[in-house]
N, C-alpha and C. Protein backbone atom coordinates (compact mmCIF):
# COMPACT_ATOMS: atom_id res chain seq x y z
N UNK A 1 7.12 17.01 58.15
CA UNK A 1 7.36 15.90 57.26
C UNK A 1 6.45 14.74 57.66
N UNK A 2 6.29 14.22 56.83
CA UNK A 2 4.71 12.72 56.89
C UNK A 2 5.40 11.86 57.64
N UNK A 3 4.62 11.08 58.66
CA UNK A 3 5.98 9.74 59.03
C UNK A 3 6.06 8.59 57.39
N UNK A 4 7.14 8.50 57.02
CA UNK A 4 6.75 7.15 56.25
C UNK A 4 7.17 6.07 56.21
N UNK A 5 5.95 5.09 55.44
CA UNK A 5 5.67 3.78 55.89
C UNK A 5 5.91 2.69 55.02
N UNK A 6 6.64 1.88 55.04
CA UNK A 6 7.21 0.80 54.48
C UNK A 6 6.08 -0.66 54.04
N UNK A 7 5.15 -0.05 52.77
CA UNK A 7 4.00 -0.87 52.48
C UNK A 7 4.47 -2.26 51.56
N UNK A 8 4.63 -3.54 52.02
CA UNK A 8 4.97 -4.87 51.81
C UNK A 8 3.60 -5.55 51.07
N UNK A 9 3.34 -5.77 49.79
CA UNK A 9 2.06 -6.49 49.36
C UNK A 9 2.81 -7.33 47.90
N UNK A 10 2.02 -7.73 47.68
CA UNK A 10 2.49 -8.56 46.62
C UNK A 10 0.98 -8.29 45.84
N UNK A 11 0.21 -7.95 46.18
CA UNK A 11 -1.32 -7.48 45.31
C UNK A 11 -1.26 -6.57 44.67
N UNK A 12 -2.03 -7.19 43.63
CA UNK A 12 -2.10 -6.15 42.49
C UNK A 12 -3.33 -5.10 42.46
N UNK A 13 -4.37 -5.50 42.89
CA UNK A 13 -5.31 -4.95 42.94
C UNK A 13 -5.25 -3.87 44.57
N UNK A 14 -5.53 -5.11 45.25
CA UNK A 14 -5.61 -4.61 46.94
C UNK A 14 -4.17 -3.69 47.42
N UNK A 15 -3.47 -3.79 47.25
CA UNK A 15 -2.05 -3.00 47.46
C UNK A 15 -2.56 -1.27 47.32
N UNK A 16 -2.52 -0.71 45.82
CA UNK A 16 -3.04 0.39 45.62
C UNK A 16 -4.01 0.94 46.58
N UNK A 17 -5.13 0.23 47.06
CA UNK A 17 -6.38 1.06 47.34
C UNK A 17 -5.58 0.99 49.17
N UNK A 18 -4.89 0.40 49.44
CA UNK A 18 -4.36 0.21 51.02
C UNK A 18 -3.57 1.63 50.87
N UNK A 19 -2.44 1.45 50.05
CA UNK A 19 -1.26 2.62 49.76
C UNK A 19 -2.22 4.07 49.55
N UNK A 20 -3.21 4.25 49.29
CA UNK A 20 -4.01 5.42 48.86
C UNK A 20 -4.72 5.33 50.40
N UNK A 21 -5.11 4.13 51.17
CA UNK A 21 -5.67 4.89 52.54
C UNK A 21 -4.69 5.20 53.41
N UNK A 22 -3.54 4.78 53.21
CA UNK A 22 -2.30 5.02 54.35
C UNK A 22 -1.92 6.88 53.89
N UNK A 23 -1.93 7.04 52.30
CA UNK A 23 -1.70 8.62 52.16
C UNK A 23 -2.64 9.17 52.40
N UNK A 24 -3.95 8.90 52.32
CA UNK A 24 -4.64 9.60 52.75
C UNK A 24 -4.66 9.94 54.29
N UNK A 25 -4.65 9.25 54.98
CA UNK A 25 -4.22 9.38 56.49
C UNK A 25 -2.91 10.31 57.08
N UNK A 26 -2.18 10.75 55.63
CA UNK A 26 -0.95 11.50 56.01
C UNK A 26 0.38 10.99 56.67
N UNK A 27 0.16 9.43 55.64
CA UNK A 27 1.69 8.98 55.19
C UNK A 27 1.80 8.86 54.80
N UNK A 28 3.40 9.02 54.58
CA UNK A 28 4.47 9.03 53.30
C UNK A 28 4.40 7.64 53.20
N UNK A 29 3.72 7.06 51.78
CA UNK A 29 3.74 5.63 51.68
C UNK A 29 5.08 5.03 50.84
N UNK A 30 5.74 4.09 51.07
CA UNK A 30 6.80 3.20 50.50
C UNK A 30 6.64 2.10 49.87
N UNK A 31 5.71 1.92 48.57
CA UNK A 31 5.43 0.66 48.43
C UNK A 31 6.39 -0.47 48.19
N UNK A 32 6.58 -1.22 48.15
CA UNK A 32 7.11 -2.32 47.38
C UNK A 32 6.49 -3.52 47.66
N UNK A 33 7.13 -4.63 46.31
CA UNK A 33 5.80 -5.98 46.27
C UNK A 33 6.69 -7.07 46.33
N UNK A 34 8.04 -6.64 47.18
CA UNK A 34 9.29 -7.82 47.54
C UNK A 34 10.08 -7.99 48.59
N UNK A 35 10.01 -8.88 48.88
CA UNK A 35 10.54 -8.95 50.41
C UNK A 35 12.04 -8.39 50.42
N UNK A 36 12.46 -8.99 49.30
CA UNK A 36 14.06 -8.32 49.02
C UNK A 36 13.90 -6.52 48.99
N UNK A 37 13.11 -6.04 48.33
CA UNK A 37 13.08 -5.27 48.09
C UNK A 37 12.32 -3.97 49.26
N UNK A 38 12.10 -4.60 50.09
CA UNK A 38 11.56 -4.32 51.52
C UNK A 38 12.75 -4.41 52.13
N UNK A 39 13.51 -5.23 52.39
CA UNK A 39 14.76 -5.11 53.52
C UNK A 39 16.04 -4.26 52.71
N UNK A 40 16.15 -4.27 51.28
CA UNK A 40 16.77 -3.07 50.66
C UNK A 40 16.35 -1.65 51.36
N UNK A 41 14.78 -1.60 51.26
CA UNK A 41 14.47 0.27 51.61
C UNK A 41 15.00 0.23 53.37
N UNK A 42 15.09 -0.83 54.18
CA UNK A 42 14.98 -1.00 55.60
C UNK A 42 16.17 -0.38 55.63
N UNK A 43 17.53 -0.88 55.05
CA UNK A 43 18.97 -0.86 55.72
C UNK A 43 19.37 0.51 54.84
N UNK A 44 18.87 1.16 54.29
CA UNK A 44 19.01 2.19 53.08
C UNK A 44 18.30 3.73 53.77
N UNK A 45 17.09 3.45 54.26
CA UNK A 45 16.38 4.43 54.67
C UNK A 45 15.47 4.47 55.72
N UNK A 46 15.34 5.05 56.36
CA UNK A 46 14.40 5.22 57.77
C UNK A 46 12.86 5.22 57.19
N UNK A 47 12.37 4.43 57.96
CA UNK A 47 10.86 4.49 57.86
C UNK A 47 10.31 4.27 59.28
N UNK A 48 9.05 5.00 59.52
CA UNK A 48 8.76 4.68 60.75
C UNK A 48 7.85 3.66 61.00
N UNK A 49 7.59 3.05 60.19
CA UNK A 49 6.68 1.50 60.75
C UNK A 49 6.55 0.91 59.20
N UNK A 50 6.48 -0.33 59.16
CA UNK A 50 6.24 -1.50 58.22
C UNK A 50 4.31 -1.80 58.21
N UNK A 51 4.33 -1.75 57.08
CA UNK A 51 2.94 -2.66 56.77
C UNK A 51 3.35 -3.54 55.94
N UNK A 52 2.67 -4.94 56.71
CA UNK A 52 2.34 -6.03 55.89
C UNK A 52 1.78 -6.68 55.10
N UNK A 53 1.08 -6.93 54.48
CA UNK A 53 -0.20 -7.50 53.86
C UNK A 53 0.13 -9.21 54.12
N UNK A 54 -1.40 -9.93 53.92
CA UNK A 54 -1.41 -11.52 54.15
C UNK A 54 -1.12 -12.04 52.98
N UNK A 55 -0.43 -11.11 51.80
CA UNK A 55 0.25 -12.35 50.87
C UNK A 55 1.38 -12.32 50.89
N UNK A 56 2.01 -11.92 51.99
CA UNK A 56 3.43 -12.51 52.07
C UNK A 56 3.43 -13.46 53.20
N UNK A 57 4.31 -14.26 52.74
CA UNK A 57 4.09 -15.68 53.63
C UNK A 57 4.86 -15.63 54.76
N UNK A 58 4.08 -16.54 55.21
CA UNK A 58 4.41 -16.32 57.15
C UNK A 58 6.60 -16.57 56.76
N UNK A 59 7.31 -17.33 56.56
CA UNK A 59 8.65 -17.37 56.66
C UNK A 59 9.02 -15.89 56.14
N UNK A 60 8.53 -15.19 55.07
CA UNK A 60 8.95 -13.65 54.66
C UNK A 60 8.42 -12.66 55.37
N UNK A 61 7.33 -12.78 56.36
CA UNK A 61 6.79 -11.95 56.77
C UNK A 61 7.73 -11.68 58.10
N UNK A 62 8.01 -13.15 58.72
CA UNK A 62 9.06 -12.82 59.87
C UNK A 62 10.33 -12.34 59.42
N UNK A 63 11.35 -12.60 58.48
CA UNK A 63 12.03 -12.03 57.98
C UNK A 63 12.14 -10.43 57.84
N UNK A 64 10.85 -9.98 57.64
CA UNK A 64 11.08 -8.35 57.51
C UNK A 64 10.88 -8.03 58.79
N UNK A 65 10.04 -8.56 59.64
CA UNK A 65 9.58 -8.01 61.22
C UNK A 65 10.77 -7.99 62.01
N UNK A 66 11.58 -9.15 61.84
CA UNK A 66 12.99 -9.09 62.29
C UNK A 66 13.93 -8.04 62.31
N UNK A 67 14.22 -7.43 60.45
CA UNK A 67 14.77 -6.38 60.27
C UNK A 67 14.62 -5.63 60.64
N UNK A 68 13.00 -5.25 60.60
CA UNK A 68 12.60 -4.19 61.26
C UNK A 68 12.87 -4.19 63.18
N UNK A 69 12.45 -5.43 63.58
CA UNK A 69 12.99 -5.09 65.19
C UNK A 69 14.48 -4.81 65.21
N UNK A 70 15.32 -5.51 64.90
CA UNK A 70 16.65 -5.00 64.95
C UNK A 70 16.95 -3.58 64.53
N UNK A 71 15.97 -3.15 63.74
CA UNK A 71 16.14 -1.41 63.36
C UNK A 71 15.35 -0.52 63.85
N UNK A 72 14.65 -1.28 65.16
CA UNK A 72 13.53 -0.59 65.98
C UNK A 72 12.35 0.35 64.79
N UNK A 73 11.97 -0.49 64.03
CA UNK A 73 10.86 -0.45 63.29
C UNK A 73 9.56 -0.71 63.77
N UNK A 74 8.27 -0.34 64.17
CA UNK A 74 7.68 -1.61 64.71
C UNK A 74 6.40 -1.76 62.75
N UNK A 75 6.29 -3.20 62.73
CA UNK A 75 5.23 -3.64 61.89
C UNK A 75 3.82 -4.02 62.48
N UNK A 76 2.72 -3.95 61.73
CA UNK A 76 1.57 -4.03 61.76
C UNK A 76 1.26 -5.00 60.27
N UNK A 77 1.42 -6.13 60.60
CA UNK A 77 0.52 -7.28 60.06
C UNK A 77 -0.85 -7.68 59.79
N UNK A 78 -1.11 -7.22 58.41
CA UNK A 78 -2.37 -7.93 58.10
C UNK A 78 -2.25 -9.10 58.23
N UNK A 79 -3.30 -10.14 59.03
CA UNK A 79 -3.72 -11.13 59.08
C UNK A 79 -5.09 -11.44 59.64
N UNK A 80 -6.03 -12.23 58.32
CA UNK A 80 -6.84 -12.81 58.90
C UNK A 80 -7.12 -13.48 60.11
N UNK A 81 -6.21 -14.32 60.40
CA UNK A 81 -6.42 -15.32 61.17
C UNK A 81 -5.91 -14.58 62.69
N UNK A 82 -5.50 -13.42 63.01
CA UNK A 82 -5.08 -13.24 64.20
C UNK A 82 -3.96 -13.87 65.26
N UNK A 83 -3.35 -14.41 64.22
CA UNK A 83 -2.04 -14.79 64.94
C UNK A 83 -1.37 -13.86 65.90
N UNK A 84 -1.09 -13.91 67.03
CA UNK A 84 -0.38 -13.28 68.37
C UNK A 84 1.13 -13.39 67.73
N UNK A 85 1.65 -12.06 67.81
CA UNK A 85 3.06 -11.44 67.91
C UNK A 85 3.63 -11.94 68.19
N UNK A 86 4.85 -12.60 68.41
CA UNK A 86 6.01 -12.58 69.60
C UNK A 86 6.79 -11.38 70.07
N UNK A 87 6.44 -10.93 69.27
CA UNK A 87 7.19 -8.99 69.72
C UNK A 87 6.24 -8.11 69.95
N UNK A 88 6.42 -7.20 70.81
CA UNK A 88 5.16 -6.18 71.34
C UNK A 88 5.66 -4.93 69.72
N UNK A 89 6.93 -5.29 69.18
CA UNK A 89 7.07 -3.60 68.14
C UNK A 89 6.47 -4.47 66.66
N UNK A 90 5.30 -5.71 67.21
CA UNK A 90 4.46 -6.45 66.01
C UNK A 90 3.15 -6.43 66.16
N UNK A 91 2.51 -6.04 65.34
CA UNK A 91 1.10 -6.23 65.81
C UNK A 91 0.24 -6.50 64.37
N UNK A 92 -0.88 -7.60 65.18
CA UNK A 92 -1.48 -8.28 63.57
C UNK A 92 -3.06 -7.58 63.47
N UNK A 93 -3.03 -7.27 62.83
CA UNK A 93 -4.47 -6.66 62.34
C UNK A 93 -5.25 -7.68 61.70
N UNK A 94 -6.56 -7.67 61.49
CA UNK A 94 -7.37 -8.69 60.77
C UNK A 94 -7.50 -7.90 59.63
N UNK A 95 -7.77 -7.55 58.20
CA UNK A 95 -8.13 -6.53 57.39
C UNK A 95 -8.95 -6.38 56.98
N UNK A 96 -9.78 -7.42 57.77
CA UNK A 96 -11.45 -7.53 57.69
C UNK A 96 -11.87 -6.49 58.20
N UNK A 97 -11.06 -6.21 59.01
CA UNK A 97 -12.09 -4.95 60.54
C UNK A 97 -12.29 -3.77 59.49
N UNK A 98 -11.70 -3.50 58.53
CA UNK A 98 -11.58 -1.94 57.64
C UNK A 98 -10.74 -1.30 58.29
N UNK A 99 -10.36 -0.43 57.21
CA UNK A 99 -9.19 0.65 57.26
C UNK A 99 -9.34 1.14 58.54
N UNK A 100 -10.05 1.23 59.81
CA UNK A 100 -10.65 2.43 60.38
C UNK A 100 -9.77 1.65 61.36
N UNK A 101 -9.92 0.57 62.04
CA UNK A 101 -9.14 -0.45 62.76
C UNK A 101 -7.53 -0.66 62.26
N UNK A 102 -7.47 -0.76 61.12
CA UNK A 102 -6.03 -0.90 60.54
C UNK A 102 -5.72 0.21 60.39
N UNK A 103 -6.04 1.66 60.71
CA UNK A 103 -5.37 2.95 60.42
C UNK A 103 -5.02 3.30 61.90
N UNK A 104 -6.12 2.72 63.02
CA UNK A 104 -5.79 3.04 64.17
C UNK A 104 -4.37 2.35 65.20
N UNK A 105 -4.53 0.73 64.41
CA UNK A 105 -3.58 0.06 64.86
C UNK A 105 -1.93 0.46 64.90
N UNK A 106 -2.12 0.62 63.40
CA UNK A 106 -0.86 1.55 63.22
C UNK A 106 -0.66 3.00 63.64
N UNK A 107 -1.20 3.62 64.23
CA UNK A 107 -1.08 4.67 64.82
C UNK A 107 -0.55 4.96 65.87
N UNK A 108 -1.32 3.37 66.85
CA UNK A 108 -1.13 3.31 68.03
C UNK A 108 0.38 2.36 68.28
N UNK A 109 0.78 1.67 67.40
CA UNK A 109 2.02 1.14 67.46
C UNK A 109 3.01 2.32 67.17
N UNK A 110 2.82 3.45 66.25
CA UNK A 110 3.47 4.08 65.92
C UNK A 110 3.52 5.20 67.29
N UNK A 111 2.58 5.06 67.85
CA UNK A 111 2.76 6.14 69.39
C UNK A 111 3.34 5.03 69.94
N UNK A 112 3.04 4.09 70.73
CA UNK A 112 3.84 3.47 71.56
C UNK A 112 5.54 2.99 71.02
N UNK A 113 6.23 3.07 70.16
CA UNK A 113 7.25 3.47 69.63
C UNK A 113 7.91 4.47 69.85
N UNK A 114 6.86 5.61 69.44
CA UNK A 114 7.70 6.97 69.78
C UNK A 114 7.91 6.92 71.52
N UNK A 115 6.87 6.63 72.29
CA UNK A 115 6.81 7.01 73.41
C UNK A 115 7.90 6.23 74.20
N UNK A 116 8.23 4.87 73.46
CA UNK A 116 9.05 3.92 74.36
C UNK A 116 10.62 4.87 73.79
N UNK A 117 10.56 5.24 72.86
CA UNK A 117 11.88 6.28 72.67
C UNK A 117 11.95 7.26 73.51
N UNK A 118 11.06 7.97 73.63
CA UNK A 118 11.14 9.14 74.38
C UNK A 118 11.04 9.07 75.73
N UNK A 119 10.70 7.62 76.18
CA UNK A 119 11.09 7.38 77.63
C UNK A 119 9.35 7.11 78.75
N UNK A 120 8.51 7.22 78.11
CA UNK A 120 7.14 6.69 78.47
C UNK A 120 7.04 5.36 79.25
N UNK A 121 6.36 5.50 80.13
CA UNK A 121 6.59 4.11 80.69
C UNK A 121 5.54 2.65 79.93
N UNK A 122 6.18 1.84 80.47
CA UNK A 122 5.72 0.96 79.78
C UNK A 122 4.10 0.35 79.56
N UNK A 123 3.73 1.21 81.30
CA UNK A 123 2.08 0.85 81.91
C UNK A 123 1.67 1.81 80.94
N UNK A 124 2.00 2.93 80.37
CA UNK A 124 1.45 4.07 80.25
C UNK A 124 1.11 3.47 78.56
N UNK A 125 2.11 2.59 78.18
CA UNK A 125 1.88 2.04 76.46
C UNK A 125 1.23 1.56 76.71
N UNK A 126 1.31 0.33 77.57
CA UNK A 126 -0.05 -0.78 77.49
C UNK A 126 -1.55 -0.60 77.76
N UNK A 127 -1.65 1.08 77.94
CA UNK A 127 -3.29 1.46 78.29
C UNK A 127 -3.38 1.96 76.88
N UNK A 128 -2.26 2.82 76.20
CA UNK A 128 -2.59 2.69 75.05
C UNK A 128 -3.42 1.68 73.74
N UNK A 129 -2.45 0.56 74.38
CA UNK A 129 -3.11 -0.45 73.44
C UNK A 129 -4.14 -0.99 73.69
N UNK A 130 -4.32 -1.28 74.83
CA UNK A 130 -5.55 -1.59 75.29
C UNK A 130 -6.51 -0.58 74.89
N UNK A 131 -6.41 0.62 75.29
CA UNK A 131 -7.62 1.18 74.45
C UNK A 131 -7.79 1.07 72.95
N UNK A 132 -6.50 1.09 72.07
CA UNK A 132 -6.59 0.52 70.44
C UNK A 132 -7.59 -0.59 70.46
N UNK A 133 -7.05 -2.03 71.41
CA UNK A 133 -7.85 -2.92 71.32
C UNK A 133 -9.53 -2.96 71.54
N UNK A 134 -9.72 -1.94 72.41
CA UNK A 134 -11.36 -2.11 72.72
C UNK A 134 -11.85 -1.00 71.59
N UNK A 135 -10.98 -0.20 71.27
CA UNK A 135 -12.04 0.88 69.85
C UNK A 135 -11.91 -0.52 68.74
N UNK A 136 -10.92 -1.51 68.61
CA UNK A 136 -11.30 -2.75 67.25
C UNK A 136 -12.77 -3.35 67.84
N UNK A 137 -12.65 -3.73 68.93
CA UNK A 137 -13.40 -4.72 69.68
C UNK A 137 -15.41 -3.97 69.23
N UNK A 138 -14.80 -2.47 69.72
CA UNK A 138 -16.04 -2.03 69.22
C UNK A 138 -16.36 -1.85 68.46
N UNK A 139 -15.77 -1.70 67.11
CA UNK A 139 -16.14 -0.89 65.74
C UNK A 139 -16.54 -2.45 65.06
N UNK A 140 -16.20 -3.87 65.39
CA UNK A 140 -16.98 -5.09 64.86
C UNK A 140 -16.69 -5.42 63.67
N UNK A 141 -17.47 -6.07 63.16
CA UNK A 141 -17.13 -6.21 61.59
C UNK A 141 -17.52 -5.26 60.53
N UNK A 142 -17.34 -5.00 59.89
CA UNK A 142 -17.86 -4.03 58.66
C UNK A 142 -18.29 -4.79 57.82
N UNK A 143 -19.55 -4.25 57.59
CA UNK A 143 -20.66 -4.36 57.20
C UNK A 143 -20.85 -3.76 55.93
N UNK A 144 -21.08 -4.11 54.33
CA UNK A 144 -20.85 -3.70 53.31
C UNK A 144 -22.34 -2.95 52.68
């Protein structure tokens, strides 16, 4: 079964072509374009990680990250600007970097999740991410 993923956008255009790289990657995508309607699928049905997009506003965006931590969800936040987490089961992507960075991010939140379930230690996540972070660091900006 696909893991699936709880896709949060309010775009009309950009939403689709995100939801088509997340299935293509071999997840079960969940769209919706409402915050209400995002914490409906949360308390209703299991998903294994949240995507965000940057048009939901920073007060709705914490709102779902919340739900989701209390339901041991972890999210991956598009944001330009790189705002730092307060939760390690949050992580902000730029969506500048391309899909290739934002497919990995979520991957790697979605392993360090499983692994903190299954009992992985915690040094053993944080080399994880750290290596997520230096494959963004390297892959740069994309270049059109």
């Amino acid at each position: 079964m696909r893991p699936a993923v709880l896709s949060l956008s309010a775009e009309r255009v950009l939403a689709p072509i995100r939801n088509a790289v997340l299935a293509h990657a071999g997840y079960g995508v969940i769209p919706v374009s409402t915050v209400e309607a995002a914490l409906k699928i949360l308390r209703v049905r299991h998903v294994c990680a949240i995507v965000i997009a940057n048009s939901v506003s920073i007060p709705d965006r914490r709102r779902v990250c919340s739900e989701g931590h209390d339901r041991c969800v972890p999210s991956v936040v598009l944001d330009p600007y790189d705002q730092m987490a307060d939760d390690q089961s949050e992580l902000h992507v730029n969506p500048l970097d391309g899909p290739e960075a934002f497919l990995d991010a979520l991957a790697t939140l979605m392993q360090r999740d499983h692994d903190h379930r299954t009992g992985l230690s915690s040094e053993t996540a944080k080399l994880l991410i750290d290596d997520a972070s230096r494959a963004k660091d390297r892959s740069g900006p994309q270049r059109a």
